[in-house]
Protein backbone atom coordinates (compact mmCIF):
# COMPACT_ATOMS: atom_id res chain seq x y z
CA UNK A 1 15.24 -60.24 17.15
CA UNK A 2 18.60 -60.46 18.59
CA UNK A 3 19.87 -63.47 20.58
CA UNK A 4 20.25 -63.67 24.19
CA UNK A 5 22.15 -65.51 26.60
CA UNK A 6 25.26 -65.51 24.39
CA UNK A 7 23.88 -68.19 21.99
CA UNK A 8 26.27 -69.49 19.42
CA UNK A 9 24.88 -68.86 15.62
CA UNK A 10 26.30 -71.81 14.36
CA UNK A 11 24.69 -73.96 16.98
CA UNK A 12 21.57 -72.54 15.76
CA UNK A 13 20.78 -74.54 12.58
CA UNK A 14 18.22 -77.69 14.22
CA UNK A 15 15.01 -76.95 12.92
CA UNK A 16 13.58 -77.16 16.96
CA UNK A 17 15.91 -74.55 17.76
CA UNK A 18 15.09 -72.29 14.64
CA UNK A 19 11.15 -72.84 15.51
CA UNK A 20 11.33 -72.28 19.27
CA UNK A 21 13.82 -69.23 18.08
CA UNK A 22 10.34 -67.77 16.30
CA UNK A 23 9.23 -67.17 19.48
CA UNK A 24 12.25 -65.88 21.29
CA UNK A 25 11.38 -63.08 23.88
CA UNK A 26 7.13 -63.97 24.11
CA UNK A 27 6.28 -63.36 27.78
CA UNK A 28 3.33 -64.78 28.78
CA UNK A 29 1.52 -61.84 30.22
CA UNK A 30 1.91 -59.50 26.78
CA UNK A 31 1.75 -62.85 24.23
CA UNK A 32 -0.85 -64.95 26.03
CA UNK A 33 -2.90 -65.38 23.25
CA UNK A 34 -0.33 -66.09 20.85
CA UNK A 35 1.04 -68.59 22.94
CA UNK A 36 -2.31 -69.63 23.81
CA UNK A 37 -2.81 -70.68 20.33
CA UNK A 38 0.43 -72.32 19.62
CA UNK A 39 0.57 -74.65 22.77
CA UNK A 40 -3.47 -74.88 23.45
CA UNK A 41 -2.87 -74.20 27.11
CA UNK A 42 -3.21 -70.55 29.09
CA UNK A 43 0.62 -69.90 30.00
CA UNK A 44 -0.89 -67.45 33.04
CA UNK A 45 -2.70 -70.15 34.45
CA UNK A 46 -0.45 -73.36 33.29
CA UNK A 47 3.34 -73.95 33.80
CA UNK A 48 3.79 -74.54 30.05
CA UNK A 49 7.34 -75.51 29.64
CA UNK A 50 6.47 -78.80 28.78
CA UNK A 51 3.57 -77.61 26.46
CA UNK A 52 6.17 -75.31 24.75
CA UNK A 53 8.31 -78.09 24.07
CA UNK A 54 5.58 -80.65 22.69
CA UNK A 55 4.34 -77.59 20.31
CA UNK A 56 7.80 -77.33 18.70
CA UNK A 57 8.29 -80.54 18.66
CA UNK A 58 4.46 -81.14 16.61
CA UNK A 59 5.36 -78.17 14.62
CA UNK A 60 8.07 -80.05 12.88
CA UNK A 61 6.14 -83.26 11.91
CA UNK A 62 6.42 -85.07 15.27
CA UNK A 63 4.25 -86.97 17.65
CA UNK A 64 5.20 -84.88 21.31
CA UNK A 65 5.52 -86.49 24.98
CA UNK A 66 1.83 -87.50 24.99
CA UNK A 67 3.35 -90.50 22.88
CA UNK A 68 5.21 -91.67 26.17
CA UNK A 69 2.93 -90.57 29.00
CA UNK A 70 -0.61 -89.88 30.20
CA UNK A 71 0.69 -86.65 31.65
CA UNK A 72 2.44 -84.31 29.13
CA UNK A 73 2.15 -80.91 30.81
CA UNK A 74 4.87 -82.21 32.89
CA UNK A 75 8.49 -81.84 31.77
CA UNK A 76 9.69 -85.07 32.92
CA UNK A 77 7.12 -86.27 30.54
CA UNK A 78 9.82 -86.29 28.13
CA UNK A 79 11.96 -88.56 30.40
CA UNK A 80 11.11 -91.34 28.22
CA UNK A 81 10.59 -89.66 24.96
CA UNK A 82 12.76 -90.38 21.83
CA UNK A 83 15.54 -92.02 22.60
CA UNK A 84 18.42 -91.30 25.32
CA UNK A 85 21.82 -89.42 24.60
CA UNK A 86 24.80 -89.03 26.44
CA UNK A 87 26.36 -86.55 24.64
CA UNK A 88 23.89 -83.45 24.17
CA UNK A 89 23.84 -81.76 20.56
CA UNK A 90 22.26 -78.58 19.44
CA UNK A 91 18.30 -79.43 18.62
CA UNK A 92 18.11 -82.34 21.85
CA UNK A 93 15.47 -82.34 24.50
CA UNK A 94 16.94 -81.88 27.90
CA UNK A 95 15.07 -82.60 31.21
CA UNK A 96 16.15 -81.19 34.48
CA UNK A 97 15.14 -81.17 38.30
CA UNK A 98 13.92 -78.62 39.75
CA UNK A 99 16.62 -76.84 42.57
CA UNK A 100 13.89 -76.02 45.02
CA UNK A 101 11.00 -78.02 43.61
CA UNK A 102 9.40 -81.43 44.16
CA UNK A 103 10.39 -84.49 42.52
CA UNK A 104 7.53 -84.29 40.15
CA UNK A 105 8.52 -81.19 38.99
CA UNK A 106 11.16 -80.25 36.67
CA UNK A 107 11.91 -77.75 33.09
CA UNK A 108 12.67 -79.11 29.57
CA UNK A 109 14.42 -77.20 26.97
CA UNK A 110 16.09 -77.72 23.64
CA UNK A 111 19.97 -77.77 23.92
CA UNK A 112 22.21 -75.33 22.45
CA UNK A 113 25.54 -75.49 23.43
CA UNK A 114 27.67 -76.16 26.93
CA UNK A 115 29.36 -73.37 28.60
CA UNK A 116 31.61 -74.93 31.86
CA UNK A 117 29.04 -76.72 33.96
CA UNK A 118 26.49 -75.79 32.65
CA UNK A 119 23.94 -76.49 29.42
CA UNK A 120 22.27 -73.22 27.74
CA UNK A 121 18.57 -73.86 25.90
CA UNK A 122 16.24 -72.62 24.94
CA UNK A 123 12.33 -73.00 26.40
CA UNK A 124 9.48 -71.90 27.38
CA UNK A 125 8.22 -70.37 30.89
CA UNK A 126 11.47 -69.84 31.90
CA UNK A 127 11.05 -66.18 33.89
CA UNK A 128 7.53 -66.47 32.18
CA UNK A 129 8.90 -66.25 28.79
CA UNK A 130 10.49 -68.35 25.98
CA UNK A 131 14.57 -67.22 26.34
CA UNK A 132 17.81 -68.45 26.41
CA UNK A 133 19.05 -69.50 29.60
CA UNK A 134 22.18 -71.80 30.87
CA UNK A 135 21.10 -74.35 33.48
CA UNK A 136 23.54 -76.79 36.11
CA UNK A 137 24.43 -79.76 33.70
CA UNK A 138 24.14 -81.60 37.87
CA UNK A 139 20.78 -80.89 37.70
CA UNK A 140 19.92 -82.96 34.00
CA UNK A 141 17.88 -85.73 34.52
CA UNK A 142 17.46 -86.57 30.68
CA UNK A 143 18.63 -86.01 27.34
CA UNK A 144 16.58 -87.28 24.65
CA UNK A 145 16.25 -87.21 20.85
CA UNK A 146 12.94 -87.90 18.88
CA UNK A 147 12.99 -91.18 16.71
CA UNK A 148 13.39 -90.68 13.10
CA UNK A 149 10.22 -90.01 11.67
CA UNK A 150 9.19 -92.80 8.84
């Protein structure tokens, strides 16, 4: 499948990216089930960004945001996951606000690259699909990267 949103391939290489990547271009109206399976939520009836996230993030060996909090469905679940970074790299979780949401609310992603002001990823239920998609860096509320597994 090709890539969207102008990804760079060598920015490409984390394996978060490259598993998220398997699902590049799933909408959740023509892959519910699929999607249904992977993050054990319905996508049509749950905002699964955060559920996306956790799946990739079990899918390579470890423990998602339900380490951290009692609610990890939400994307600022990972607010407190891993470990904080200041300086993004291809592969880290990033946490944003929502622009016209509440403060509860919010997206998470997996990092790619920077482009201006702004930080492509890739996620899940963003236009009800998984896609590439740049996002206001103004708008980040964390960046986070898991613990080294033992």
């Amino acid at each position: 499948m090709p890539l969207t949103g102008n990804a760079h391939p060598a920015d490409l290489g984390h394996p978060f990216l490259l598993t998220a990547m398997k699902y590049l271009g799933m909408t959740e109206t023509n892959d519910r089930s699929e999607l249904q399976k992977l993050m054990n939520v319905d996508p049509i009836k749950t905002e699964w960004c955060a559920a996306f996230a956790n799946s990739i993030i079990r899918l390579n060996g470890y423990k998602g945001s339900e380490a951290v909090s009692p609610n990890p469905l939400l994307a600022k679940s990972f607010s407190k996951f891993g470990v904080p970074v200041l300086t993004p790299e291809p592969g880290d979780i990033v946490v944003f606000n929502r622009i016209d949401g509440a403060d509860w609310q919010g997206h998470v992603g997996f990092y790619v690259r920077t482009e201006g002001e702004t930080y492509q990823i890739i996620s899940g239920n963003s236009s009800d699909m998984v896609k590439f998609r740049f996002y206001p860096i103004e708008y980040v509320v964390a960046i986070r990267r898991p613990m080294i597994l033992d």
